[in-house]
N, C-alpha and C. Protein backbone atom coordinates (compact mmCIF):
# COMPACT_ATOMS: atom_id res chain seq x y z
N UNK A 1 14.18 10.31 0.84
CA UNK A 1 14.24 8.90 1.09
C UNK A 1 15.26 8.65 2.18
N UNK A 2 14.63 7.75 3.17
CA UNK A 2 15.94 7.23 4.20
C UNK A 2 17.08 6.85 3.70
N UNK A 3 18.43 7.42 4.16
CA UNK A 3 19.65 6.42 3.61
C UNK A 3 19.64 5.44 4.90
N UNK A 4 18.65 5.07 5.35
CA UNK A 4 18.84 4.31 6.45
C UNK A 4 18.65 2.76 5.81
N UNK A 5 17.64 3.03 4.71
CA UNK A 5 17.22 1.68 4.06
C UNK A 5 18.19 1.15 3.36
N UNK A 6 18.16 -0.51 3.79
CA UNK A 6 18.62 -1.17 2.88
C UNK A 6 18.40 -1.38 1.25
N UNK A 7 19.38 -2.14 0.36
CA UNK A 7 18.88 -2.51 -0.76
C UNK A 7 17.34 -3.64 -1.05
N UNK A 8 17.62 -4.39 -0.71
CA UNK A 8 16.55 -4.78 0.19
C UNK A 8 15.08 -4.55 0.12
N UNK A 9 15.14 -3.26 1.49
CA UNK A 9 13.98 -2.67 1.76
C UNK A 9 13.47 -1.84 0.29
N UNK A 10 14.51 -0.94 -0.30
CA UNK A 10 13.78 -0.23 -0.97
C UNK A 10 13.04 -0.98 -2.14
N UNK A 11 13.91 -2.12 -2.50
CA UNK A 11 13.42 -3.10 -3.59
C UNK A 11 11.81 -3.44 -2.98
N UNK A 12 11.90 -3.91 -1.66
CA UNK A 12 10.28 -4.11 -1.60
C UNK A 12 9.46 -2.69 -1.24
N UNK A 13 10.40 -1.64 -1.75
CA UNK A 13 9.42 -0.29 -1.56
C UNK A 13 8.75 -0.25 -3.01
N UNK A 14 9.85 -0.34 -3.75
CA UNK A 14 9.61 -0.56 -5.37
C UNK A 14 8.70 -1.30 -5.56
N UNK A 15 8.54 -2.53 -5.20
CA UNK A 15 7.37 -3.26 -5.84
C UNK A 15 5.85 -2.96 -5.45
N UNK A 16 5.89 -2.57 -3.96
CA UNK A 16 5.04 -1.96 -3.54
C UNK A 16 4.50 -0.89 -4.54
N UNK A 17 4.93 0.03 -4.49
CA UNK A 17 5.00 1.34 -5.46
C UNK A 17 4.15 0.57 -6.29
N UNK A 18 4.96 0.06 -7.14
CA UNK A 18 4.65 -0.76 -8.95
C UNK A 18 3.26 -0.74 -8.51
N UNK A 19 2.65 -1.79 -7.75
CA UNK A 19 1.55 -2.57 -7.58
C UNK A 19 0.48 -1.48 -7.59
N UNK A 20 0.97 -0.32 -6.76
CA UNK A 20 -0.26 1.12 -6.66
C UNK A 20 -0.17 1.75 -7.66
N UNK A 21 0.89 1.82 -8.61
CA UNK A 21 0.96 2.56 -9.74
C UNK A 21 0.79 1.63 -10.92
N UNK A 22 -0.78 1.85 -11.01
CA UNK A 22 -1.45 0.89 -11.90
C UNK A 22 -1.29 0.95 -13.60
N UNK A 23 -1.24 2.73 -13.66
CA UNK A 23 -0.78 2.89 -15.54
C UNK A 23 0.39 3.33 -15.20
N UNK A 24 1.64 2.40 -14.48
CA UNK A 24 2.94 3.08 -14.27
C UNK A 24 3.23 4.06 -15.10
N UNK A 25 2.92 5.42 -14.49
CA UNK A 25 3.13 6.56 -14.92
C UNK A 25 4.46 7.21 -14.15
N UNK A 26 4.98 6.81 -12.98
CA UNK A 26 5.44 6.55 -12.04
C UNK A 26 4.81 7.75 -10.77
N UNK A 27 3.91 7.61 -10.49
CA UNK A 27 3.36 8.50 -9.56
C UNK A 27 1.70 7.74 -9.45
N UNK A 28 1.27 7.37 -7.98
CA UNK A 28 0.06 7.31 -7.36
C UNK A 28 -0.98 8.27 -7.57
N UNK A 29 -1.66 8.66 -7.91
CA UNK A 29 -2.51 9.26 -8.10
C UNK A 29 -3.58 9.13 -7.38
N UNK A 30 -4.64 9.82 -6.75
CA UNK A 30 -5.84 9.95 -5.64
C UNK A 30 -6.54 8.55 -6.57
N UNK A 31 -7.17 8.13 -7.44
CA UNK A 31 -8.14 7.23 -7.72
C UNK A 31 -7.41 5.51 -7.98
N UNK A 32 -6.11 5.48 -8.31
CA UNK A 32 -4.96 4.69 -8.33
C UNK A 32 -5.05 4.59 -6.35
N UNK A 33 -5.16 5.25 -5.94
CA UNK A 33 -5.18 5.10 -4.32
C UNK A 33 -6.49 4.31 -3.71
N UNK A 34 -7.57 5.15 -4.27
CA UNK A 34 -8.79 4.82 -4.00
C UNK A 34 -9.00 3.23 -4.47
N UNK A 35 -8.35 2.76 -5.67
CA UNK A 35 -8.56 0.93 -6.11
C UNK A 35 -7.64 0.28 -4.88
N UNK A 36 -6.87 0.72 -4.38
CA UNK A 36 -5.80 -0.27 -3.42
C UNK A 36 -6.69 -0.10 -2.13
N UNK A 37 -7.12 0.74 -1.67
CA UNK A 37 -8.38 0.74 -0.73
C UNK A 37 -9.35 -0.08 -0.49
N UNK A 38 -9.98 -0.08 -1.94
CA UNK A 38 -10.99 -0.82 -1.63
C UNK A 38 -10.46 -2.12 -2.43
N UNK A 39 -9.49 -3.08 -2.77
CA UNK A 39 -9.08 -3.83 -2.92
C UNK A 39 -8.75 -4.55 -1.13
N UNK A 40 -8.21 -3.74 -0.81
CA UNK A 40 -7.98 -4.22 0.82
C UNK A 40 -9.17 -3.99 1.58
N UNK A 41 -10.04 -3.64 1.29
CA UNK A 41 -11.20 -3.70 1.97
C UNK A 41 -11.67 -2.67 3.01
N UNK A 42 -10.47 -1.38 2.65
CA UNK A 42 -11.20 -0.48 4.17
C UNK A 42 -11.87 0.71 2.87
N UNK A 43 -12.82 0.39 3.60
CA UNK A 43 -14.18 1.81 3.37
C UNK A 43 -13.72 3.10 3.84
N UNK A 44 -12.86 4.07 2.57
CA UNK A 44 -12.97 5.38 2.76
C UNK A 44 -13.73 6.18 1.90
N UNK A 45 -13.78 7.12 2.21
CA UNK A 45 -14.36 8.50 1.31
C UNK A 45 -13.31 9.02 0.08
N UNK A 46 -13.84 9.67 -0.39
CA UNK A 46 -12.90 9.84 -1.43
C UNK A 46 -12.01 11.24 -1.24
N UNK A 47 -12.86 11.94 -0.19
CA UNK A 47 -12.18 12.83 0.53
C UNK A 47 -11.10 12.51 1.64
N UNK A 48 -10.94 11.14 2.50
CA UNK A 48 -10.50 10.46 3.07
C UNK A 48 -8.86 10.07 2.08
N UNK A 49 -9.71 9.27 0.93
CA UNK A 49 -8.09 9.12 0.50
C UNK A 49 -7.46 10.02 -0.25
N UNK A 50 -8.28 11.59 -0.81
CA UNK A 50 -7.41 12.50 -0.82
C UNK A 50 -6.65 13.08 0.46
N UNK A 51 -7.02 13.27 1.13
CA UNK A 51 -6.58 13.72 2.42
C UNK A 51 -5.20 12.75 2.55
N UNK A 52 -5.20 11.30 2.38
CA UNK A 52 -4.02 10.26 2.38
C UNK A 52 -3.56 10.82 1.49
N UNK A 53 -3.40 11.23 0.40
CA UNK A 53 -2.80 11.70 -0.85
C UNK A 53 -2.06 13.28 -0.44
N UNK A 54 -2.68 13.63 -0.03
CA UNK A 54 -1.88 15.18 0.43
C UNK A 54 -1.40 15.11 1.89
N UNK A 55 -1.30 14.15 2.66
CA UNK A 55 -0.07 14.04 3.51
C UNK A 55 0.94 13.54 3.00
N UNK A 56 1.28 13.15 1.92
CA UNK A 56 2.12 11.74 1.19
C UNK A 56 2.89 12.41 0.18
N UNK A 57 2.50 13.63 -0.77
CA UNK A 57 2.34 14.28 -1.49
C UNK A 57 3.39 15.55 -0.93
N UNK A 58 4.59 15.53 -0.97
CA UNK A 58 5.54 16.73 -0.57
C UNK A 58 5.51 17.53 -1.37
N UNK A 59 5.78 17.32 -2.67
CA UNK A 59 5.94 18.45 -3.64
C UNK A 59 4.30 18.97 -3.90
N UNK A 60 3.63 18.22 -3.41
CA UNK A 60 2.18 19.59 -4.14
C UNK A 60 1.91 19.24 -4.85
N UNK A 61 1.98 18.10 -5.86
CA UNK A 61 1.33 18.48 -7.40
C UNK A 61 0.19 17.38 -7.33
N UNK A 62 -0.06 16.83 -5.96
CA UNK A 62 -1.65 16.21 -6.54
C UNK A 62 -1.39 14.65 -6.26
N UNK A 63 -0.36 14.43 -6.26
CA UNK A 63 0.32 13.11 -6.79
C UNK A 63 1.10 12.25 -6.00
N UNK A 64 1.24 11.01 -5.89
CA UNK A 64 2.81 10.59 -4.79
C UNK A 64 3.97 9.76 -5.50
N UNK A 65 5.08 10.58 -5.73
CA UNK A 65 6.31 9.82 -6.53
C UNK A 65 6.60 9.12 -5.47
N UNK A 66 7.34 8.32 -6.30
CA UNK A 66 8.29 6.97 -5.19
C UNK A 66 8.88 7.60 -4.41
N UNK A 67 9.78 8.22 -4.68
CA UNK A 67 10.72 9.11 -3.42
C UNK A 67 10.02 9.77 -2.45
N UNK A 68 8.66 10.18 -2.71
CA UNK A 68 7.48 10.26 -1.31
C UNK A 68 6.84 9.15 -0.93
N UNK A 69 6.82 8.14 -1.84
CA UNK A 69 6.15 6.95 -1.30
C UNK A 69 7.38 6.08 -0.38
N UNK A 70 8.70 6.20 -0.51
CA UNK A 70 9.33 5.92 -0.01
C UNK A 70 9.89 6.50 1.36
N UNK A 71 9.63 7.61 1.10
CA UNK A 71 10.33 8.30 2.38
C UNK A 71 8.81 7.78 3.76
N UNK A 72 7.17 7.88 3.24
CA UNK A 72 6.40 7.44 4.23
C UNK A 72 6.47 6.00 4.56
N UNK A 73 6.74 5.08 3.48
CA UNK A 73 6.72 3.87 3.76
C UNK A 73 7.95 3.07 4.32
N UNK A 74 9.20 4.13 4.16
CA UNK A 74 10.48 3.89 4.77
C UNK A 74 10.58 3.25 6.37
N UNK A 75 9.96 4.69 6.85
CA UNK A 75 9.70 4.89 8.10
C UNK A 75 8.71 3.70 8.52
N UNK A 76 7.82 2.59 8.27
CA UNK A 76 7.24 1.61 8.57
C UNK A 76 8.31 0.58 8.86
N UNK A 77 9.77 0.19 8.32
CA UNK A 77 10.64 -0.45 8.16
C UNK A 77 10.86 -0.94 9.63
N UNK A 78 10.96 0.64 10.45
CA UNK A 78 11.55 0.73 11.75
C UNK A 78 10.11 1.07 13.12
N UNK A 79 9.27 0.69 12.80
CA UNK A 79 7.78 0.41 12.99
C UNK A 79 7.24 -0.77 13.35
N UNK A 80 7.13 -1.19 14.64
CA UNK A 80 6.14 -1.72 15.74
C UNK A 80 5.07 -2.09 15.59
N UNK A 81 4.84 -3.25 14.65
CA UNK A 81 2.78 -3.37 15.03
C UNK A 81 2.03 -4.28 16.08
N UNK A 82 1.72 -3.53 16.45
CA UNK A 82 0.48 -4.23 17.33
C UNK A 82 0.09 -5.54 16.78
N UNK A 83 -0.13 -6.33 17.87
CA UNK A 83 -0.64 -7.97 17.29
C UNK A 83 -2.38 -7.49 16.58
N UNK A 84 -2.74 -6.21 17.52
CA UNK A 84 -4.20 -6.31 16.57
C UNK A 84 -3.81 -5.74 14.69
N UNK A 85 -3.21 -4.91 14.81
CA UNK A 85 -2.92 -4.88 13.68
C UNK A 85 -2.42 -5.54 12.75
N UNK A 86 -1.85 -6.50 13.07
CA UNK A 86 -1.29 -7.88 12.46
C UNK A 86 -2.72 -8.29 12.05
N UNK A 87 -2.99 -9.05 12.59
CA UNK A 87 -4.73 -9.77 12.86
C UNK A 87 -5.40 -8.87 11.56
N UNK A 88 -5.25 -7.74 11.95
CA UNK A 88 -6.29 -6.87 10.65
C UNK A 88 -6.03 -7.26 9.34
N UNK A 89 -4.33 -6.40 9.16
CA UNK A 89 -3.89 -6.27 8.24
C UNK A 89 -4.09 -7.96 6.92
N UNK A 90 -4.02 -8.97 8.26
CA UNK A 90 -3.93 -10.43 7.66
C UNK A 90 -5.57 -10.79 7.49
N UNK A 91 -6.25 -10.36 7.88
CA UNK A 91 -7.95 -10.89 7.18
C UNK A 91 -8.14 -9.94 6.20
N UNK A 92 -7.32 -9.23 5.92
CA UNK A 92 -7.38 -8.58 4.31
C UNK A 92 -7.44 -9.64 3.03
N UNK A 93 -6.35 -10.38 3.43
CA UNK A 93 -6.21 -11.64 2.56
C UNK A 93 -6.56 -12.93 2.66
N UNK A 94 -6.88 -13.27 3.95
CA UNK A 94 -7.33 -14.65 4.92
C UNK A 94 -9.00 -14.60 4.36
N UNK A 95 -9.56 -14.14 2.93
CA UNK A 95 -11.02 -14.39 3.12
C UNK A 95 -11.53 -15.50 3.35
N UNK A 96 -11.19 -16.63 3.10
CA UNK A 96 -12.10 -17.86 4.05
C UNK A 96 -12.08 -17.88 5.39
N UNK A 97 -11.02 -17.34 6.11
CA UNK A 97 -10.79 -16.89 7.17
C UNK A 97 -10.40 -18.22 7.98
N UNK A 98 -9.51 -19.15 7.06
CA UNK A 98 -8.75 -20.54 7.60
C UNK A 98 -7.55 -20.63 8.57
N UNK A 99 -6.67 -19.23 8.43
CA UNK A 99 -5.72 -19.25 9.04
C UNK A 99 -4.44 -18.82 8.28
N UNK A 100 -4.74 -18.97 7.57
CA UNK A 100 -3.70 -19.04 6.13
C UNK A 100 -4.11 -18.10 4.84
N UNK A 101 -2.93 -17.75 3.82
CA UNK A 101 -3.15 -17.12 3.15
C UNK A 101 -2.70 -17.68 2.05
N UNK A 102 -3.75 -17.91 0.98
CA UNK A 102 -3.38 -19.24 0.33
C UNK A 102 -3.04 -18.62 -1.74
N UNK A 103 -2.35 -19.38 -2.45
CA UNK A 103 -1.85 -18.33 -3.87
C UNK A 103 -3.42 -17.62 -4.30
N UNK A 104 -4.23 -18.36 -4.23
CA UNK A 104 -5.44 -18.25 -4.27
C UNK A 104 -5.63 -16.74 -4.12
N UNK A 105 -6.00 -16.59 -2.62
CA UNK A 105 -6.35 -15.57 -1.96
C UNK A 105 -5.41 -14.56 -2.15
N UNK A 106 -3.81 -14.67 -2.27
CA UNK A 106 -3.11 -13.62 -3.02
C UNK A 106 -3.46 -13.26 -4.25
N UNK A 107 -3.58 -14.33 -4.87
CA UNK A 107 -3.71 -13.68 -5.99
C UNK A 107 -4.68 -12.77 -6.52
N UNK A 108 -6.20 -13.09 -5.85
CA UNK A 108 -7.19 -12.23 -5.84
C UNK A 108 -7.24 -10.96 -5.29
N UNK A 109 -6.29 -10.77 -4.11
CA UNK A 109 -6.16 -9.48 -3.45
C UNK A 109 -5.43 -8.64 -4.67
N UNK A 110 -4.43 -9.21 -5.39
CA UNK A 110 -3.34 -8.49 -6.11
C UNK A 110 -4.06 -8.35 -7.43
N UNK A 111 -4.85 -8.97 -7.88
CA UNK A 111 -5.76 -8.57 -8.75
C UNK A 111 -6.77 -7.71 -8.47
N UNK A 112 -7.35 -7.47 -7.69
CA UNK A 112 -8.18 -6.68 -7.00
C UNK A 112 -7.58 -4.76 -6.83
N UNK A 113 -6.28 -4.88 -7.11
CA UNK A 113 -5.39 -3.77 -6.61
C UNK A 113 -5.20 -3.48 -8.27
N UNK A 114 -5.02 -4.24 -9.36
CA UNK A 114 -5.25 -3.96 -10.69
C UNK A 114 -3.83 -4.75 -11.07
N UNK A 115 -3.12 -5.07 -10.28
CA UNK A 115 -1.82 -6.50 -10.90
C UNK A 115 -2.41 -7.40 -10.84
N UNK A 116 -2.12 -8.14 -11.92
CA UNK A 116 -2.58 -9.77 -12.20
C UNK A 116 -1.28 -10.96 -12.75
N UNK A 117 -0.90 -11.35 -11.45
CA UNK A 117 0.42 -12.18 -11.92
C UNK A 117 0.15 -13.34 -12.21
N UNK A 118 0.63 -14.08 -12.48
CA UNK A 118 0.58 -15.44 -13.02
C UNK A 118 1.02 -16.48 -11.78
N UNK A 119 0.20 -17.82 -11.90
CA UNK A 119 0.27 -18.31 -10.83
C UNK A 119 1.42 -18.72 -10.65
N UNK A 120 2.43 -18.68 -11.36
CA UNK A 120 4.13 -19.56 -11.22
C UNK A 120 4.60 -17.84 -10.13
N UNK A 121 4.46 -16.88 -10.93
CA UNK A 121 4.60 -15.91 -9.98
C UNK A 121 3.88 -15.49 -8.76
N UNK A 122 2.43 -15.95 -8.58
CA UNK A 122 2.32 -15.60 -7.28
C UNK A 122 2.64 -17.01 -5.85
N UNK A 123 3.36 -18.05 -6.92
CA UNK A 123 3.87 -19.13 -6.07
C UNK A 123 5.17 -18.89 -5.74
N UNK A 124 5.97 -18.25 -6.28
CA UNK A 124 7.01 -18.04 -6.15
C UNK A 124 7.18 -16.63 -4.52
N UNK A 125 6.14 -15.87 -4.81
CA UNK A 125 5.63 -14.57 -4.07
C UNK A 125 5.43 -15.57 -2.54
N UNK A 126 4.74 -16.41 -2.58
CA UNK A 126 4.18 -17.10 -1.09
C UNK A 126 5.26 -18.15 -1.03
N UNK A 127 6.16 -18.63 -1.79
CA UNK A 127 7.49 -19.49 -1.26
C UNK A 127 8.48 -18.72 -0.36
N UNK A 128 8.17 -17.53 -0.92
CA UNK A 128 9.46 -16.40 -0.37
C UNK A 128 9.13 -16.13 1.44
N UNK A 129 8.22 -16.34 1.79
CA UNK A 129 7.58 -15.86 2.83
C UNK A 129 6.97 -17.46 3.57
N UNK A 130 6.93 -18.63 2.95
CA UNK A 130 6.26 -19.97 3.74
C UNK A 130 7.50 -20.28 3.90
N UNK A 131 7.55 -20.37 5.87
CA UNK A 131 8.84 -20.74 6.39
C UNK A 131 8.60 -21.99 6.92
N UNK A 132 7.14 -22.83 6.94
CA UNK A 132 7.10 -23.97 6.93
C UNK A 132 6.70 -25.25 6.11
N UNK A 133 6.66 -24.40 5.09
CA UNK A 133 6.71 -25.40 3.17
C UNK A 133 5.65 -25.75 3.38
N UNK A 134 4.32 -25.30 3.70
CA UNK A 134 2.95 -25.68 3.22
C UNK A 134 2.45 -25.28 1.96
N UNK A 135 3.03 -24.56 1.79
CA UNK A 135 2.61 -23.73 0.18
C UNK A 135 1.23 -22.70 0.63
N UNK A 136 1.47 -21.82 1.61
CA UNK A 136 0.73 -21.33 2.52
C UNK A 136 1.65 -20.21 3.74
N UNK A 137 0.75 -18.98 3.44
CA UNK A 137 1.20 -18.13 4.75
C UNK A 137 0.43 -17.73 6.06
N UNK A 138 0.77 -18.17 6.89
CA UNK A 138 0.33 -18.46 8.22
C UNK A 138 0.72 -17.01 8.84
N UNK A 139 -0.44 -16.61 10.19
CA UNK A 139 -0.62 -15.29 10.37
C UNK A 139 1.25 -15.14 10.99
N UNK A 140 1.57 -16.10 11.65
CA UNK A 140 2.60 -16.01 12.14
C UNK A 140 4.08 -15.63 10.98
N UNK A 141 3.58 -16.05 9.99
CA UNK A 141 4.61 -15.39 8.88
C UNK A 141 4.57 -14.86 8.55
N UNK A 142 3.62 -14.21 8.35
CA UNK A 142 2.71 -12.79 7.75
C UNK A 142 3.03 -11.62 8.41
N UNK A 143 3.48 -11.62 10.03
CA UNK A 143 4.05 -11.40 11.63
C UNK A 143 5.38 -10.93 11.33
N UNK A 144 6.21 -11.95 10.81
CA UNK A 144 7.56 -12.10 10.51
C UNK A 144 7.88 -11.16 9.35
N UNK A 145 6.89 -10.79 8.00
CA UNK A 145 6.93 -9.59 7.42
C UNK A 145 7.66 -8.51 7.94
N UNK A 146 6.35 -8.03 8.66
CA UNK A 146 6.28 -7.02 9.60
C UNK A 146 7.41 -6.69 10.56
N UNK A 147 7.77 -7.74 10.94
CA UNK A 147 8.66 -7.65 12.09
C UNK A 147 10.00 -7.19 11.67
């Protein structure tokens, strides 16, 4: 794991984690991979997201602990995206495709991944991130994530 990361960062490495580690066992597993896939909507093979699984996967055993999920997702911290990739990453969740990303549409993505929060919690999730109090995340904040 980076000691480069903040408290912070790793906390939103952690939750990340949580969200893929669906029977928190504490380790990702290839088919635990394969639901966050197709929850976000990209079409792989199942050979595809093993292949993601054994680059991710340091120790060998099949699997990705936090401290490997952290050390790949660390390195995103200090990571550059492309405005197209912005754009992508955000019609993951934008399905009406309004502009915005609404508790709604979070919440279905995050259910879709196998977490199901409650709407006081996934309002609280899109307050943290609406920097112009619509009760709504705009691609441009979504940007500001990332950034």
């Amino acid at each position: 794991m980076s000691s480069a990361l903040n408290s912070v960062q790793l906390k939103e490495i952690r939750e990340a984690f949580n969200i893929f580690d669906k029977d928190n066992s504490g380790k990702i597993s290839s088919r635990e991979m394969e639901t966050v896939f197709k929850a976000l909507g990209i079409n792989a093979s199942r050979d595809e997201i093993r292949a993601v699984v054994r680059q991710m996967d340091i120790d060998g055993d099949g699997e990705i602990s936090f401290e490997e999920f952290a050390k790949v997702m660390g390195a995103q911290f200090y990571r550059r995206y492309t405005a197209n990739e912005i754009k992508a990453a955000f019609r993951h969740f934008d399905k009406d495709n309004n502009g915005y990303i609404t508790c709604e549409e979070l919440k279905q993505c995050l259910a879709r991944m196998g977490r199901n929060y409650s709407d006081r919690e996934i309002s609280r999730m899109i307050k943290s991130v609406d920097r112009d109090g619509n009760g709504m995340i705009s691609i441009e904040e979504f940007a500001q994530l990332l950034d």
